[in-house]
PDB file of N, CA and C in Angstrom:
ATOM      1  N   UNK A   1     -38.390 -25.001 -22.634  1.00  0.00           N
ATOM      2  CA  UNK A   1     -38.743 -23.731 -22.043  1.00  0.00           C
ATOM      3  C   UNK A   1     -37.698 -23.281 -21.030  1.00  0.00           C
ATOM      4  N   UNK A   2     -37.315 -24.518 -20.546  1.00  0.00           N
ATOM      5  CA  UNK A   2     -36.171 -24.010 -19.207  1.00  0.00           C
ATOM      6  C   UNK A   2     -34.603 -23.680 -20.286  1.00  0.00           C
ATOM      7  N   UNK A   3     -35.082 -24.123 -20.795  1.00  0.00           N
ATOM      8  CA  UNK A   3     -32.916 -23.735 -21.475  1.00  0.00           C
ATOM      9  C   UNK A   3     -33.298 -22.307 -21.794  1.00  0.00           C
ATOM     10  N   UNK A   4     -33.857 -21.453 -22.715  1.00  0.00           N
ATOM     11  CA  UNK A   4     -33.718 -20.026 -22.507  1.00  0.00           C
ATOM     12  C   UNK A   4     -33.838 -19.214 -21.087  1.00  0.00           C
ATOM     13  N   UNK A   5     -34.345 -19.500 -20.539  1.00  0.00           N
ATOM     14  CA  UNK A   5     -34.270 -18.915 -19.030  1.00  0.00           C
ATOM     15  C   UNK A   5     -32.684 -19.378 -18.731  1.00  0.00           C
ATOM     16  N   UNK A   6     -32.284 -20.502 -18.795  1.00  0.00           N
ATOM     17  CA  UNK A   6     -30.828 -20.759 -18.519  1.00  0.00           C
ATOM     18  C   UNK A   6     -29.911 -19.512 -19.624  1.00  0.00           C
ATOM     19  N   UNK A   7     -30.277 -19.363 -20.646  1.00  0.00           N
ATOM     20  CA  UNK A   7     -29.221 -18.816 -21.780  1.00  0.00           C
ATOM     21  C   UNK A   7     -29.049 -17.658 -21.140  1.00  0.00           C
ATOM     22  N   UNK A   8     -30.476 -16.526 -20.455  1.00  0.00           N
ATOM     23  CA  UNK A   8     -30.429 -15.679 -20.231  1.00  0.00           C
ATOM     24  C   UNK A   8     -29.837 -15.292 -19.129  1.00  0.00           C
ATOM     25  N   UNK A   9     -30.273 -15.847 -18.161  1.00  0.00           N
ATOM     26  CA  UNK A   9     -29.264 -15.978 -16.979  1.00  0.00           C
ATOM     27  C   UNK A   9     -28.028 -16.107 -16.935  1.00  0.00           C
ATOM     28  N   UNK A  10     -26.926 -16.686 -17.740  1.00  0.00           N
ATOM     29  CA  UNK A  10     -26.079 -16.769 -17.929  1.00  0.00           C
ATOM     30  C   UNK A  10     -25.238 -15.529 -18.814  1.00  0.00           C
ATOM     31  N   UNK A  11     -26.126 -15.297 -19.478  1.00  0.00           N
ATOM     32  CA  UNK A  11     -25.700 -14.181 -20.720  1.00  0.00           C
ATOM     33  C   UNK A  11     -25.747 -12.775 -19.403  1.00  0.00           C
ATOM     34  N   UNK A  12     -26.429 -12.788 -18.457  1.00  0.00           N
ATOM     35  CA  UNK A  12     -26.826 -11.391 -17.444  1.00  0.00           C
ATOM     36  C   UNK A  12     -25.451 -11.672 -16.846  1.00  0.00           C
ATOM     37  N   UNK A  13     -25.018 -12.716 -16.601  1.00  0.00           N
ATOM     38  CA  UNK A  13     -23.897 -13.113 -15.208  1.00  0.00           C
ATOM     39  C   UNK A  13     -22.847 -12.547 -16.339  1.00  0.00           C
ATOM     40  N   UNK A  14     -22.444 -12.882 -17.712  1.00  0.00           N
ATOM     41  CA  UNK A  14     -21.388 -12.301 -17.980  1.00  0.00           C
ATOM     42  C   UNK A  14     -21.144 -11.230 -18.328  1.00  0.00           C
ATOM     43  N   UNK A  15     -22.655 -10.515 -18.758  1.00  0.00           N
ATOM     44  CA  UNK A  15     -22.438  -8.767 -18.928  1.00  0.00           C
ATOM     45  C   UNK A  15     -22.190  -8.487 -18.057  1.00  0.00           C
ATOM     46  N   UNK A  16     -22.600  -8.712 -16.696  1.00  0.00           N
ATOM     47  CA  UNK A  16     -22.023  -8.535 -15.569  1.00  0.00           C
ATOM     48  C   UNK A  16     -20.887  -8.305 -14.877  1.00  0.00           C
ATOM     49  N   UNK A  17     -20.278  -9.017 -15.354  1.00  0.00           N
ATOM     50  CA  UNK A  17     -18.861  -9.586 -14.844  1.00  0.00           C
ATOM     51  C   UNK A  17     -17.995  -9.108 -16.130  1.00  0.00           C
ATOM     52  N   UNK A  18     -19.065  -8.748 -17.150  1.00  0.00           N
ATOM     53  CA  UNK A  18     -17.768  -7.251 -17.956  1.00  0.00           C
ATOM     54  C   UNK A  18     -17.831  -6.327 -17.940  1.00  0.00           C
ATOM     55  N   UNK A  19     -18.946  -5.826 -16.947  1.00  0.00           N
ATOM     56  CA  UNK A  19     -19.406  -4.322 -16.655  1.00  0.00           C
ATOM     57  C   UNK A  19     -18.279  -4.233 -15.598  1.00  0.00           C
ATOM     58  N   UNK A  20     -17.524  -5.030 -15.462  1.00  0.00           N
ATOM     59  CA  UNK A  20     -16.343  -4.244 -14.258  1.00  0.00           C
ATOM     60  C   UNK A  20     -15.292  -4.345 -14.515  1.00  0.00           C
ATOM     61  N   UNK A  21     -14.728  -4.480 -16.012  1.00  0.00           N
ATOM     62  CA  UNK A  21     -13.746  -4.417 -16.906  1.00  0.00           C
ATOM     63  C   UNK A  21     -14.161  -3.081 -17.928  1.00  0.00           C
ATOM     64  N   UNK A  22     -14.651  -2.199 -17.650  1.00  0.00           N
ATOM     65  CA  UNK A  22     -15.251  -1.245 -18.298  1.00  0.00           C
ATOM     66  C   UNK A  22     -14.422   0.008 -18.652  1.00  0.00           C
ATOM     67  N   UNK A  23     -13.485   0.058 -17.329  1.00  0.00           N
ATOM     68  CA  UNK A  23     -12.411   1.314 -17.555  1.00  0.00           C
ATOM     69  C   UNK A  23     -12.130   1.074 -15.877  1.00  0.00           C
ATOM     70  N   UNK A  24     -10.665   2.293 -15.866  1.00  0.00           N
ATOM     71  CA  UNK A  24     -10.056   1.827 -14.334  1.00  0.00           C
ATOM     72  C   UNK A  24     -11.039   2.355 -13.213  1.00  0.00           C
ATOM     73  N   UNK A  25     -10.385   1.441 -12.438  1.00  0.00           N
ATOM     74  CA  UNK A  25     -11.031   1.696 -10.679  1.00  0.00           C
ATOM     75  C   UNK A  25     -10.155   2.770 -10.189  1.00  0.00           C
ATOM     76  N   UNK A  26     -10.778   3.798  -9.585  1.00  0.00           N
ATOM     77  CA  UNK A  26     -10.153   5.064  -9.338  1.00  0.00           C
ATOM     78  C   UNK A  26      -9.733   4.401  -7.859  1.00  0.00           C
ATOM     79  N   UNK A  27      -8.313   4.771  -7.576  1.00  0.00           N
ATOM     80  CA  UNK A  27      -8.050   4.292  -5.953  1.00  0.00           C
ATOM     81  C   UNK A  27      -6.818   5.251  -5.979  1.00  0.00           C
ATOM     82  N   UNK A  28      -7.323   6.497  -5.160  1.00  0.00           N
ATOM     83  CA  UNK A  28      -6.141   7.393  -5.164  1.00  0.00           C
ATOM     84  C   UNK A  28      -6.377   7.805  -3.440  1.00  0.00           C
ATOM     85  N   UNK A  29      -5.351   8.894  -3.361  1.00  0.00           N
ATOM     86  CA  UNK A  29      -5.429   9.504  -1.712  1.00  0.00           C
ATOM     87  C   UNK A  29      -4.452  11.147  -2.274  1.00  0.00           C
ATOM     88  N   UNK A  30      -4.845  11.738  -1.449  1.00  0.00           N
ATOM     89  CA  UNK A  30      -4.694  13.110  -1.690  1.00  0.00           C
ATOM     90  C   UNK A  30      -4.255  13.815  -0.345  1.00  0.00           C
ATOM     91  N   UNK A  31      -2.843  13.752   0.057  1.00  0.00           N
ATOM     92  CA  UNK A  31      -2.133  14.054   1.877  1.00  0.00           C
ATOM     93  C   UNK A  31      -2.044  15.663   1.640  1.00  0.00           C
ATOM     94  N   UNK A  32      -2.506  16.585   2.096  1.00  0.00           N
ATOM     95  CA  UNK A  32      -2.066  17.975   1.963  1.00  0.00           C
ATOM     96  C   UNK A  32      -0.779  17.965   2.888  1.00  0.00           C
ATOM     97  N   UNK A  33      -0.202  18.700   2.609  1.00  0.00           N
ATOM     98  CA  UNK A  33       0.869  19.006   3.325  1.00  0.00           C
ATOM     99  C   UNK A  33       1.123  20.529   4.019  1.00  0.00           C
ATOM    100  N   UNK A  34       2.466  20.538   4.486  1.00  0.00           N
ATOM    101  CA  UNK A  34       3.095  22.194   5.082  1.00  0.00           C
ATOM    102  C   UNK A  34       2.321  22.922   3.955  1.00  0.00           C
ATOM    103  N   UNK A  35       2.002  24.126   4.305  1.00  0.00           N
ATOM    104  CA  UNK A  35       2.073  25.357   3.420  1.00  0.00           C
ATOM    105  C   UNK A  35       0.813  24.958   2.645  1.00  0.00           C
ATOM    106  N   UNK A  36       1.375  24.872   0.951  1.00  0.00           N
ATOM    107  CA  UNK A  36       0.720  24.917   0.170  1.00  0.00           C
ATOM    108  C   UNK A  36       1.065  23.822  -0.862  1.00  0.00           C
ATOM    109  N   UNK A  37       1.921  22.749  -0.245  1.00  0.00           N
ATOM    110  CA  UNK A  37       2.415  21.476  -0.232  1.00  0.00           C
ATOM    111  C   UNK A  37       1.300  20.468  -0.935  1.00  0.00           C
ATOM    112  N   UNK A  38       1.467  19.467  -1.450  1.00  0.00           N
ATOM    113  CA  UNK A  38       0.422  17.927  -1.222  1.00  0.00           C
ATOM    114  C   UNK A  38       1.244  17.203  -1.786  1.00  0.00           C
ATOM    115  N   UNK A  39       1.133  15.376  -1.536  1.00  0.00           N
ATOM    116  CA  UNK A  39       0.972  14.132  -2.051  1.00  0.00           C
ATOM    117  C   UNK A  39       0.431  13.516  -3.122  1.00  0.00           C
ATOM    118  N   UNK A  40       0.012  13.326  -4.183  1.00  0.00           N
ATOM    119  CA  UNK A  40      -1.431  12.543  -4.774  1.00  0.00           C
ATOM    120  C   UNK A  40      -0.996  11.236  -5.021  1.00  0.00           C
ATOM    121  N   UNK A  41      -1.864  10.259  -4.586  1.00  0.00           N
ATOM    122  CA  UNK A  41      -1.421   8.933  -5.184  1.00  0.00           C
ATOM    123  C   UNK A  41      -2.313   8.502  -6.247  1.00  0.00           C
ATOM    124  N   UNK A  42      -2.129   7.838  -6.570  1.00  0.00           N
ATOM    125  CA  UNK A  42      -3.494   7.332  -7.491  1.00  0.00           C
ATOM    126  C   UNK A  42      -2.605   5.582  -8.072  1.00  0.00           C
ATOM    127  N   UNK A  43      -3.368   4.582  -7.829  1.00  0.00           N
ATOM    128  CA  UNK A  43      -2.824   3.405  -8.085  1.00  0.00           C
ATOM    129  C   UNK A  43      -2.986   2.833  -9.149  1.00  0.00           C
ATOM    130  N   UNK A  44      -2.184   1.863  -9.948  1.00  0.00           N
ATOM    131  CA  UNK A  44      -2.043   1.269 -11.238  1.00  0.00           C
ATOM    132  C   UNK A  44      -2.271  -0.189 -11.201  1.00  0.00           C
ATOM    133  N   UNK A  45      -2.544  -0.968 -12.687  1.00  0.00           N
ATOM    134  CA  UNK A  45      -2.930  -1.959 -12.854  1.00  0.00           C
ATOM    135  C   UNK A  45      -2.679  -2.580 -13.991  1.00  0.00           C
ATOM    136  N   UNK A  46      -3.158  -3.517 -14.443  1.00  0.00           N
ATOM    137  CA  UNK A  46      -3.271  -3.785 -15.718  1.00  0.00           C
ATOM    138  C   UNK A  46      -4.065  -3.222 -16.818  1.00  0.00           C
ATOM    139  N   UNK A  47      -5.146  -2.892 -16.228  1.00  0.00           N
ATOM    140  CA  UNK A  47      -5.834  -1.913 -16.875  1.00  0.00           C
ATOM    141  C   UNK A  47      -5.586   0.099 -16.986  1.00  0.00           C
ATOM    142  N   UNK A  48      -4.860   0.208 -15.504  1.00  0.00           N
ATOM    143  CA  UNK A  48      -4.369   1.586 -15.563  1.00  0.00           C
ATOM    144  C   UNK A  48      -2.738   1.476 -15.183  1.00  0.00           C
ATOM    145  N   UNK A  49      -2.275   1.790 -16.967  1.00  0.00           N
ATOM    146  CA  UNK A  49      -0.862   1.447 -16.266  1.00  0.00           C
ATOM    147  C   UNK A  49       0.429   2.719 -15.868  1.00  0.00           C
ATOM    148  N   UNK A  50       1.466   2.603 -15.991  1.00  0.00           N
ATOM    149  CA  UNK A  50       2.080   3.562 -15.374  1.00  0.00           C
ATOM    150  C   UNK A  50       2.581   4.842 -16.404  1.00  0.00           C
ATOM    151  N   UNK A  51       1.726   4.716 -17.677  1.00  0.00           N
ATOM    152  CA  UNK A  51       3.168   5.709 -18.812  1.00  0.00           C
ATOM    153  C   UNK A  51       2.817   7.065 -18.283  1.00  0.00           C
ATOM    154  N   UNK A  52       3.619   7.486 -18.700  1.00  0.00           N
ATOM    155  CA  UNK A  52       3.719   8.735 -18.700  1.00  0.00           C
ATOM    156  C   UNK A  52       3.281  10.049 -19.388  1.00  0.00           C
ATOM    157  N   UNK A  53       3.144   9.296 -20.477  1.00  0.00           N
ATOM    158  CA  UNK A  53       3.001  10.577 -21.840  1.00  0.00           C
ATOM    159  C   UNK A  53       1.091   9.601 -22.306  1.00  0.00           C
ATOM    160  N   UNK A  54       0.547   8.946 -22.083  1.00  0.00           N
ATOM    161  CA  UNK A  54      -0.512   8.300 -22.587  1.00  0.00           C
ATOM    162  C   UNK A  54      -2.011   8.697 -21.545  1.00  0.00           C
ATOM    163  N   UNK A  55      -2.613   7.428 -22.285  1.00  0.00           N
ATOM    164  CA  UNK A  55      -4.223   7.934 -21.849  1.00  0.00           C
ATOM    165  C   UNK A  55      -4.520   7.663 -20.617  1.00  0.00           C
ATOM    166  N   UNK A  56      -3.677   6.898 -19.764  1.00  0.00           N
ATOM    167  CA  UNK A  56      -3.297   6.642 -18.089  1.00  0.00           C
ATOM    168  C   UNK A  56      -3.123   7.720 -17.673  1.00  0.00           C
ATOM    169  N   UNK A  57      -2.492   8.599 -17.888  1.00  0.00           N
ATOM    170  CA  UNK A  57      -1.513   9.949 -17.509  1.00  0.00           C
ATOM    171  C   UNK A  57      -2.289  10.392 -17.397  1.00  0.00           C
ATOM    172  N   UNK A  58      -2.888  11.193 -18.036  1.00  0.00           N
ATOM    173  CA  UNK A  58      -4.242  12.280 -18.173  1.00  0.00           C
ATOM    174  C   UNK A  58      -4.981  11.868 -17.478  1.00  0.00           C
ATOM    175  N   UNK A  59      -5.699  10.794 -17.285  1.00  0.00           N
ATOM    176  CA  UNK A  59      -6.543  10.217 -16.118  1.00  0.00           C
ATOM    177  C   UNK A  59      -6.223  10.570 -14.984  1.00  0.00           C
ATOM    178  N   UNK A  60      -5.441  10.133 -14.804  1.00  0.00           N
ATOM    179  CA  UNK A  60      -4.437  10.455 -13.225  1.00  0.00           C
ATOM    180  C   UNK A  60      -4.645  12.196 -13.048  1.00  0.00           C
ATOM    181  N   UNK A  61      -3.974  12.727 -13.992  1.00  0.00           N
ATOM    182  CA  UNK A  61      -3.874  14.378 -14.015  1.00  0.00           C
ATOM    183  C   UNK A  61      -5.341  14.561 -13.901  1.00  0.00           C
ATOM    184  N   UNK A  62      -6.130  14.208 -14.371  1.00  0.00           N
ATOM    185  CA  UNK A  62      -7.537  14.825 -13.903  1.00  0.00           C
ATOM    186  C   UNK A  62      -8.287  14.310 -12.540  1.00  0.00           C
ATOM    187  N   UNK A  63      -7.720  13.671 -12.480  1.00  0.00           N
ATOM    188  CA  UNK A  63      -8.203  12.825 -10.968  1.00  0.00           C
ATOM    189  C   UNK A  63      -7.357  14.095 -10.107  1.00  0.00           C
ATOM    190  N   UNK A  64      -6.244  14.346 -10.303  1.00  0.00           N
ATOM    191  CA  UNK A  64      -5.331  15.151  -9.324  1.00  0.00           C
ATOM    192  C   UNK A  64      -6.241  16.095  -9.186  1.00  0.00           C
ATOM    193  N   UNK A  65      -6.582  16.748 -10.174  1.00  0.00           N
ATOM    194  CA  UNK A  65      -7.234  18.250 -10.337  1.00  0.00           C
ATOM    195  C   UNK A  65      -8.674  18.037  -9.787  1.00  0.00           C
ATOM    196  N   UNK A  66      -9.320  16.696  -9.763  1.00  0.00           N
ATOM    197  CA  UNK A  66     -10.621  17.005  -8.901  1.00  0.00           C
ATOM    198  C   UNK A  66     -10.265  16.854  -7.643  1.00  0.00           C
ATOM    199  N   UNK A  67      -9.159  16.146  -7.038  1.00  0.00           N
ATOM    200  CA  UNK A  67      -8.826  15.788  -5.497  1.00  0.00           C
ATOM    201  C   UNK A  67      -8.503  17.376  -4.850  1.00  0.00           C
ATOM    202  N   UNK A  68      -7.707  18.406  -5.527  1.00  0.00           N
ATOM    203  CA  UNK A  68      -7.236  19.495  -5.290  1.00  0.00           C
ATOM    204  C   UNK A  68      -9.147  20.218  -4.983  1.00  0.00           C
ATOM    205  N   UNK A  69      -9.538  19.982  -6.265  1.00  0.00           N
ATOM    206  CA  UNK A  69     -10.904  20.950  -6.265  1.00  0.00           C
ATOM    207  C   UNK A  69     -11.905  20.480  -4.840  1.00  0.00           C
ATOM    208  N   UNK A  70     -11.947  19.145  -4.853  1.00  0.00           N
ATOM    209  CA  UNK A  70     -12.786  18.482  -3.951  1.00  0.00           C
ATOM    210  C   UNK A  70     -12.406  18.808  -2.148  1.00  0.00           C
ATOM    211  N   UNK A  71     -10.991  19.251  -2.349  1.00  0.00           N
ATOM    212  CA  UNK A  71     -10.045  19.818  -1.060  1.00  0.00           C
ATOM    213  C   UNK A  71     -10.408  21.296  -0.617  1.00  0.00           C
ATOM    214  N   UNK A  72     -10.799  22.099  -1.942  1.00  0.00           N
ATOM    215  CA  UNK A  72     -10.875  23.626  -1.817  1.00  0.00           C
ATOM    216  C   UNK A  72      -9.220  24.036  -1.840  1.00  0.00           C
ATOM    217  N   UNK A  73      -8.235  22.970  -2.521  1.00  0.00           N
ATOM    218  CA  UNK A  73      -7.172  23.447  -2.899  1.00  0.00           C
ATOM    219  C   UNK A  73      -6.306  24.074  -4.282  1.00  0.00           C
ATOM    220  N   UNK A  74      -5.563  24.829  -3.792  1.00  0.00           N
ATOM    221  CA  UNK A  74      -5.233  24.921  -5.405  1.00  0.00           C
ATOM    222  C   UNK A  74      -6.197  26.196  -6.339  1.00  0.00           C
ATOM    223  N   UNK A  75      -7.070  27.072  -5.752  1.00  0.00           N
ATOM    224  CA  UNK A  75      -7.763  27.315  -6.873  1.00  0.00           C
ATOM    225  C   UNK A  75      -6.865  28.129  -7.852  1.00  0.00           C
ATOM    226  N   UNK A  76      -5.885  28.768  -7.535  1.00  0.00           N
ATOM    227  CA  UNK A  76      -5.048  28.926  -8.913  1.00  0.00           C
ATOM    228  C   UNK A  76      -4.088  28.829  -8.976  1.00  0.00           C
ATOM    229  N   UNK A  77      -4.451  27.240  -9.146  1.00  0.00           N
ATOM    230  CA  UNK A  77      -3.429  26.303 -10.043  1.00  0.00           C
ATOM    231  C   UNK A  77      -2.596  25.824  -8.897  1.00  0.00           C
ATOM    232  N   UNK A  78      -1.444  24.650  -9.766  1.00  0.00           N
ATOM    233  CA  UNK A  78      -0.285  23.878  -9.063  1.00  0.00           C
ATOM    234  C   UNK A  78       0.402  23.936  -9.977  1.00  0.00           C
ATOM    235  N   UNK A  79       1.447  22.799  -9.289  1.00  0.00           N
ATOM    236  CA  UNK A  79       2.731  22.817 -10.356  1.00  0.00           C
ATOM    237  C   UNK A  79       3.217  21.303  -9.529  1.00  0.00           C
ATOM    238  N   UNK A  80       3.466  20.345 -10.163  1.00  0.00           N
ATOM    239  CA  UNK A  80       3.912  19.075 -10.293  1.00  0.00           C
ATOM    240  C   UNK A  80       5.178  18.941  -9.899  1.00  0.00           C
ATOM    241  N   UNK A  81       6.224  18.973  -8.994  1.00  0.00           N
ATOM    242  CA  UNK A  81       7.370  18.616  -8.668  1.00  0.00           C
ATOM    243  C   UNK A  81       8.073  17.468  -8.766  1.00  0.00           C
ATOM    244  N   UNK A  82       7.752  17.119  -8.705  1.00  0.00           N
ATOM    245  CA  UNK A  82       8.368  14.967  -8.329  1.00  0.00           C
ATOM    246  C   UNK A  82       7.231  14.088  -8.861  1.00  0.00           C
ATOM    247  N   UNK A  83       7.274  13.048  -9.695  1.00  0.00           N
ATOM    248  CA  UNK A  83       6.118  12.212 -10.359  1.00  0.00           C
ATOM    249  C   UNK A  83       6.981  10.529 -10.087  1.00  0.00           C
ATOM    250  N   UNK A  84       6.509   9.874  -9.057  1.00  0.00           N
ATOM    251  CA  UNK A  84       7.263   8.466  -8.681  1.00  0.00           C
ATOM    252  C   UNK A  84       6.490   7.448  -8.982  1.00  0.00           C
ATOM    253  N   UNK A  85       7.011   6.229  -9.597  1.00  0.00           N
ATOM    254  CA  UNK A  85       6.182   4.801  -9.536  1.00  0.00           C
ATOM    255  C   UNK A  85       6.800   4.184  -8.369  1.00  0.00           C
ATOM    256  N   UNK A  86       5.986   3.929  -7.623  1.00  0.00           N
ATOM    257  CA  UNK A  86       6.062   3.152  -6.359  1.00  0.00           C
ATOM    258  C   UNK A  86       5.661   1.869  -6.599  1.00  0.00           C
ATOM    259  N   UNK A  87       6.196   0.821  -6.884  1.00  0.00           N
ATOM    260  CA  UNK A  87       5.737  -0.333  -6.847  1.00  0.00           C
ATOM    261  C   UNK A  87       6.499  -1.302  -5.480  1.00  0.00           C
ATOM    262  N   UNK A  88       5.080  -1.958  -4.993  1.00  0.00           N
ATOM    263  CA  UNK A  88       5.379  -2.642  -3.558  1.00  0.00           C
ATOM    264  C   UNK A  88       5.408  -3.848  -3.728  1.00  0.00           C
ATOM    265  N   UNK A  89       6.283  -4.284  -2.750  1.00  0.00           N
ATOM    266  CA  UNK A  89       7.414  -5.688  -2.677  1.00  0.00           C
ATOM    267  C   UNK A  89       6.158  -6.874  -3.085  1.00  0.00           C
ATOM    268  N   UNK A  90       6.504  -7.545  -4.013  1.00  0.00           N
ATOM    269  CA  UNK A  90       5.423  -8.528  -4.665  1.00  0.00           C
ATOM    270  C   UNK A  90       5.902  -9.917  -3.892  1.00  0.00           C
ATOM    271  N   UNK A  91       5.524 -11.259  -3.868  1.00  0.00           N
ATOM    272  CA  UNK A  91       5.456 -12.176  -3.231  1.00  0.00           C
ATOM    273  C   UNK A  91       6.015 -13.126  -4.687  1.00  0.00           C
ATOM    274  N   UNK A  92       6.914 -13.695  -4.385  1.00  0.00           N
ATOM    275  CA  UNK A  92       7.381 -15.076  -5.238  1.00  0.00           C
ATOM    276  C   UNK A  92       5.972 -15.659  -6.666  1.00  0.00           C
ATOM    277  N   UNK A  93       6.119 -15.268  -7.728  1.00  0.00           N
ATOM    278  CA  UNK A  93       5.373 -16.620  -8.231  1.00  0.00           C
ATOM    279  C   UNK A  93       5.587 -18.302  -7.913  1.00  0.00           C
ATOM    280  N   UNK A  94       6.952 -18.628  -7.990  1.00  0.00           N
ATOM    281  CA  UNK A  94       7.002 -19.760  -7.811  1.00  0.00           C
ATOM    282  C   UNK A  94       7.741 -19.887  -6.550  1.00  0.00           C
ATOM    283  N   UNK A  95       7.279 -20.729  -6.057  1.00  0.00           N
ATOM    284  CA  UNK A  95       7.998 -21.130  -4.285  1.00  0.00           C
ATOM    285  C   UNK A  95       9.637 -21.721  -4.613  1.00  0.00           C
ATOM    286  N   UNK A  96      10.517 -21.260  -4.148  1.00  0.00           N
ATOM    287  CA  UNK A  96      11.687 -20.961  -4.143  1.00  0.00           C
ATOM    288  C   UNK A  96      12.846 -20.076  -3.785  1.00  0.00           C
ATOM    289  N   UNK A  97      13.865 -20.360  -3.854  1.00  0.00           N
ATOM    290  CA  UNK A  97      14.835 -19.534  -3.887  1.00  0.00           C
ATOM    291  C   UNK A  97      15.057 -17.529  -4.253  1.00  0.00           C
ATOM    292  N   UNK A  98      14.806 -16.694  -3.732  1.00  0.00           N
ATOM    293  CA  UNK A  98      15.074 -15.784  -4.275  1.00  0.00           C
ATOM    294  C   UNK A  98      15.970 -15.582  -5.192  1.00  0.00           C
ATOM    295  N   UNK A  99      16.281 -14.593  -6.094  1.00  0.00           N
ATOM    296  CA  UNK A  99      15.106 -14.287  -6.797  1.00  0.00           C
ATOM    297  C   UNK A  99      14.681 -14.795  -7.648  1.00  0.00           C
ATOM    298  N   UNK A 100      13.390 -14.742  -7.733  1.00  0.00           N
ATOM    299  CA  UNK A 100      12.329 -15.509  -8.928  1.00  0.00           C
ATOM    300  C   UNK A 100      11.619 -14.512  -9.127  1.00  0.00           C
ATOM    301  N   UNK A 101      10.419 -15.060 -10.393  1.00  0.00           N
ATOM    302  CA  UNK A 101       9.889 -13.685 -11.030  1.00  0.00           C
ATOM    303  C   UNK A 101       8.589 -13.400 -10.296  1.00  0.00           C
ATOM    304  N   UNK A 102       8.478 -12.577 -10.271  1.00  0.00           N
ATOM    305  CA  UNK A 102       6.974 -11.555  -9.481  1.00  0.00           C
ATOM    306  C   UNK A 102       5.587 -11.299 -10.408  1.00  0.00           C
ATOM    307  N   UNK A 103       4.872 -11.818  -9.972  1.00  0.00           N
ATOM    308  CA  UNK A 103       3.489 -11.238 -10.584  1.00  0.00           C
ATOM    309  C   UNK A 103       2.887 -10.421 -10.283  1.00  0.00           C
ATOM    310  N   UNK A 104       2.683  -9.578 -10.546  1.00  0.00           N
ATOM    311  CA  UNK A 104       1.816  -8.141 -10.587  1.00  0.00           C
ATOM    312  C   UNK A 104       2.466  -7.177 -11.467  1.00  0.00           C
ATOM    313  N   UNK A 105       1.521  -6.015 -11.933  1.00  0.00           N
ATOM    314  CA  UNK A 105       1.327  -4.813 -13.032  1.00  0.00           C
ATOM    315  C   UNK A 105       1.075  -3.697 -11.976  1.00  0.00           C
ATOM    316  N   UNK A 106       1.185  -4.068 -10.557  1.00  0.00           N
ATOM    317  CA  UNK A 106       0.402  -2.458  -9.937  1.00  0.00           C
ATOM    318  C   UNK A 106       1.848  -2.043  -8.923  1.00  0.00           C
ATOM    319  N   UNK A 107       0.900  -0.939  -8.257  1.00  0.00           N
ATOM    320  CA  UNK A 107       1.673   0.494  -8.167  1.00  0.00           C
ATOM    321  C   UNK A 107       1.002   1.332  -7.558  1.00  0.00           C
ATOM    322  N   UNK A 108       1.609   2.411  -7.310  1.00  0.00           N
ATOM    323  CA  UNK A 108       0.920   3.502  -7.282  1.00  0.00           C
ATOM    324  C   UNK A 108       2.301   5.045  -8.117  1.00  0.00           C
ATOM    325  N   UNK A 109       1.567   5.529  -8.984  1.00  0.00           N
ATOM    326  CA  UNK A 109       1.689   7.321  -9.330  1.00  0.00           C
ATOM    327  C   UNK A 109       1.699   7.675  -8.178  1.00  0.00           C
ATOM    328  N   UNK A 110       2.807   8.783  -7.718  1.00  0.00           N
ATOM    329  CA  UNK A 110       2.950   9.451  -6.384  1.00  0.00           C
ATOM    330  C   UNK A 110       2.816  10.969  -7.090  1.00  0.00           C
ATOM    331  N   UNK A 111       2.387  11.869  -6.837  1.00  0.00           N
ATOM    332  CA  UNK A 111       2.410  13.111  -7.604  1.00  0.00           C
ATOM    333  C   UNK A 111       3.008  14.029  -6.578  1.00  0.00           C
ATOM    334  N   UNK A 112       3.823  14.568  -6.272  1.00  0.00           N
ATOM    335  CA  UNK A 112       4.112  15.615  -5.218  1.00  0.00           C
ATOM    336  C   UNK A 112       4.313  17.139  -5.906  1.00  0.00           C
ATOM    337  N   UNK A 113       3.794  18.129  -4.917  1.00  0.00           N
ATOM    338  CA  UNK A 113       3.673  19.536  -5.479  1.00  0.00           C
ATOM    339  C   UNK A 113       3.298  20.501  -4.912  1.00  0.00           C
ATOM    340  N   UNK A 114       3.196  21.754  -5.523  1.00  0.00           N
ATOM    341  CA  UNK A 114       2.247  22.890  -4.195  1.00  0.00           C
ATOM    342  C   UNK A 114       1.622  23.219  -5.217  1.00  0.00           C
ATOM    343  N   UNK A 115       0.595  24.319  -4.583  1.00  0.00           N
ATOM    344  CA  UNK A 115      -0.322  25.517  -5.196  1.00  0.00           C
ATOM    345  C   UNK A 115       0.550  26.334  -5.204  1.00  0.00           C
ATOM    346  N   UNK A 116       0.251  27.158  -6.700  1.00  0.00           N
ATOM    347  CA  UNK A 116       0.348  28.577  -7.097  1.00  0.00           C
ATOM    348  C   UNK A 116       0.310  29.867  -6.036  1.00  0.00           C
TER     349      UNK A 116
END
């Protein structure tokens, strides 16, 4: 009687723990700037990675467009100036000598631009 109560419990802990492999974690920031200026960041992973032309991209671009809306910026329209991968100084995999190889996939998309 006790091993199905165990199966189930166990089977809950790993839907669990794939309900947060589901699609990316939104972690962006949105700096307005001079004028009619802004920033957008939005950060990358293994799961959200950096291309350009793919299904990452568009994510990002719609994230931009609710950060603008959510601002009361922008209502008609922007225009994209500068698009940067920022990736920050990673820490040694193996203890040694510089350089050695780096682990990590993240980043951040920098979006810079004004309103229309």
């Amino acid at each position: 009687m006790r091993a199905p109560a165990l199966a189930v419990s166990v089977a809950s802990v790993a839907l669990a723990a794939l309900g947060g492999c589901s699609g990316p974690v939104r972690v962006d920031s949105l700096i307005p700037g001079p004028g009619t200026t802004f920033v957008y960041s939005a950060r990358t992973n293994t799961v959200m990675t950096e291309n350009a032309d793919g299904g990452a991209e568009e994510i990002r671009r719609d994230w931009l467009a609710q950060a603008l809306e959510a601002h009361g910026m922008c209502r008609g329209g922007y225009v994209v100036y500068q698009r940067d991968l920022v990736i920050p100084p990673q820490r040694a995999a193996f203890s040694g000598p510089p350089p050695g190889p780096n682990f990590g996939n993240g980043g951040a998309v920098v979006y810079s631009g004004s309103c229309l």
